[in-house]
Protein backbone atom coordinates (compact mmCIF):
# COMPACT_ATOMS: atom_id res chain seq x y z
CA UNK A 1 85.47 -44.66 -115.84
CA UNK A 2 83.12 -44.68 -112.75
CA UNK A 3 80.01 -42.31 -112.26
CA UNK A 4 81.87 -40.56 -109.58
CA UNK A 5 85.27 -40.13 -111.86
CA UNK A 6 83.00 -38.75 -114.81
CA UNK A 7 81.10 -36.07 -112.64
CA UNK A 8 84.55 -35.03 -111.91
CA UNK A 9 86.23 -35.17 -115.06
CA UNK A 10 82.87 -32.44 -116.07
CA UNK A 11 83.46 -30.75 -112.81
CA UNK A 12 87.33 -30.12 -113.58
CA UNK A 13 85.78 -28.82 -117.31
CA UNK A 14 83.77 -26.14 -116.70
CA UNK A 15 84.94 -22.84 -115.49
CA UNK A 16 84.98 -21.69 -112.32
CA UNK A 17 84.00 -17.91 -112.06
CA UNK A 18 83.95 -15.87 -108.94
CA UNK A 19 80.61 -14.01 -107.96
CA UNK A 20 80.12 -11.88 -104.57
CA UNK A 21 79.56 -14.50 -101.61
CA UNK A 22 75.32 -13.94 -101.36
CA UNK A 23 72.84 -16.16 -98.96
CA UNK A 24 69.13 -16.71 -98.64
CA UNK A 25 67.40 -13.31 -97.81
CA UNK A 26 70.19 -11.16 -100.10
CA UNK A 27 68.99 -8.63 -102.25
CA UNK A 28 70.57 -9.40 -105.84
CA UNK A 29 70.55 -7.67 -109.81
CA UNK A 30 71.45 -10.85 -112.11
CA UNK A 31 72.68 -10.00 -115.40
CA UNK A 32 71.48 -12.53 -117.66
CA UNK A 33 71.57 -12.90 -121.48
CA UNK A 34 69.07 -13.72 -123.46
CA UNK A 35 69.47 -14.52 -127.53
CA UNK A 36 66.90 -13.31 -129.93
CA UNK A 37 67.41 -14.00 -133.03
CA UNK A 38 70.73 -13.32 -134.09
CA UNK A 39 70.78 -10.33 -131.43
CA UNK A 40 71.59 -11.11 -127.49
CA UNK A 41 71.00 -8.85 -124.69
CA UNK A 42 71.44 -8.44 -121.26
CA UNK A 43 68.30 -8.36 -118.88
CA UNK A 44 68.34 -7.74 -114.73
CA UNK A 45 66.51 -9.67 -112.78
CA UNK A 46 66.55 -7.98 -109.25
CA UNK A 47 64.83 -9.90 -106.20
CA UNK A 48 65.23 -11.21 -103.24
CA UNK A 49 67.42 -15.01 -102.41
CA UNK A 50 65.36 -17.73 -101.87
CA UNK A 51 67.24 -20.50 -101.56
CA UNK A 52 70.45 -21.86 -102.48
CA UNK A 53 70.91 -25.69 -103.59
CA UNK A 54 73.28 -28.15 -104.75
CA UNK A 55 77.15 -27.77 -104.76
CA UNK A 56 79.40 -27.82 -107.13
CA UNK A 57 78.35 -26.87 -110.79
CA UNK A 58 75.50 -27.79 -110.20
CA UNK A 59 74.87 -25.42 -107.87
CA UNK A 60 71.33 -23.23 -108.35
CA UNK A 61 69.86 -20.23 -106.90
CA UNK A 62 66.24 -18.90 -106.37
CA UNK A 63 65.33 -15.33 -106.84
CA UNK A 64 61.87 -13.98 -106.51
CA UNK A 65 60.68 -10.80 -107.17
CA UNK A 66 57.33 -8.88 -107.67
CA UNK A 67 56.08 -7.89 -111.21
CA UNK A 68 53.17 -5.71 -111.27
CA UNK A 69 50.99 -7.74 -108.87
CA UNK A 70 52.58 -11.07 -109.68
CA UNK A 71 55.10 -12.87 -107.86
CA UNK A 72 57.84 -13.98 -110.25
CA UNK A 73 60.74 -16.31 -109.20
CA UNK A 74 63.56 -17.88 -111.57
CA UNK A 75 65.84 -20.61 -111.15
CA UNK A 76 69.39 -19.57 -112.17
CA UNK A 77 72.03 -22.10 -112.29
CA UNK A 78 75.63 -20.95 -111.12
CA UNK A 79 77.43 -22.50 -113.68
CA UNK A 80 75.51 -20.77 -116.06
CA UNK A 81 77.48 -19.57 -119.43
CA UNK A 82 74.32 -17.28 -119.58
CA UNK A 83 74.55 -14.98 -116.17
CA UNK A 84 76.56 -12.44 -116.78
CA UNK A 85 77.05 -11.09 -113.36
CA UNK A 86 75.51 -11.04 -110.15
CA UNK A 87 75.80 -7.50 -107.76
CA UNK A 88 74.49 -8.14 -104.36
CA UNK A 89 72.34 -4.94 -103.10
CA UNK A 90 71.41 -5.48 -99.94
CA UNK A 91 72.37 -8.30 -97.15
CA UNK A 92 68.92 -9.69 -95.28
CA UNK A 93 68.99 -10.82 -92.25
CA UNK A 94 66.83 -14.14 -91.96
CA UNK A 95 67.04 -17.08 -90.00
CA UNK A 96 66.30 -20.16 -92.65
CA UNK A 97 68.50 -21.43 -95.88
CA UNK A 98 65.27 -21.22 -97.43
CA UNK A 99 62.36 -18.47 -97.00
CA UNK A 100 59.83 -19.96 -98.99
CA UNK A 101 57.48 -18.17 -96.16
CA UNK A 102 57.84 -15.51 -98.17
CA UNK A 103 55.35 -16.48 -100.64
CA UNK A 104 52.54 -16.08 -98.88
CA UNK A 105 53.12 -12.17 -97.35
CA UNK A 106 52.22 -9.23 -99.12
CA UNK A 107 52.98 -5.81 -98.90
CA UNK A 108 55.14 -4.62 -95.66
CA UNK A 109 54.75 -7.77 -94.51
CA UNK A 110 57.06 -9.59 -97.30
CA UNK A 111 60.15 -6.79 -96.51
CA UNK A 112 63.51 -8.49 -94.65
CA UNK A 113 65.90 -6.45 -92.12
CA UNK A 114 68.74 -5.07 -93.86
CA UNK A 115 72.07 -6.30 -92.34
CA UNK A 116 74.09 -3.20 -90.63
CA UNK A 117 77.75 -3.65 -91.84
C-alpha cells in the first residue's frame, strides 16, 4: 500500500462523531476526560476558539481561556476518544480563521461581539 492509501485505510477506521458546527471566535465548554488512577472524570474547559487546523482526523482545535490571571490555551484534537462533548455558548463574530491577536489584550479589550441569531 501507498502513503496516501494507508492514511485512508486509518481515516475509514476511526469514528466519525458529530459535534455542533463551531469557528474561530466561538465560545465553547469541552467535556474532556481525564484518568487518574483507576478513576476517570470529566473536566470543562470553557474558552474562547482560536483556531481551527487540519482536516480530516486530524483535525485540531485551539481554545484559550483565562485562569486566575493566566492565560491558558489547550490543543484538543477532534478525533479525540477523550472529548466527551463539545456545547457551543456563544457565536463571535471575528474576521480571521485565527485570532491569535487575542493574546496580547486584556480586560474589555480581549471580549468578541456576540453573533445576533
Amino acid at each position: 500500500m501507498s502513503k496516501p492509501e494507508l492514511m485512508q485505510y486509518v481515516e475509514n477506521l476511526t469514528e466519525k462523531r458529530n459535534f455542533p458546527s463551531f469557528k474561530a471566535g466561538d465560545t465553547v465548554t469541552v467535556s474532556y476526560k481525564i484518568k487518574e488512577g483507576n478513576k476517570e472524570r470529566i473536566q470543562l474547559f470553557q474558552g474562547v476558539v482560536l483556531q481551527r487546523s487540519g482536516s480530516g482526523s486530524t483535525e485540531t482545535f485551539t481554545v484559550r481561556k483565562i485562569s486566575g490571571n493566566t492565560g491558558v490555551e489547550r490543543i484538543f484534537p477532534i478525533a479525540s476518544p477523550f472529548i466527551d462533548n463539545i456545547e457551543v455558548n456563544k457565536h463571535g463574530v471575528v474576521r480571521r480563521a485565527r485570532i491569535f491577536y487575542l493574546r496580547n489584550l486584556r480586560g474589555k479589550k480581549a471580549r468578541i461581539k456576540e453573533k445576533r441569531m
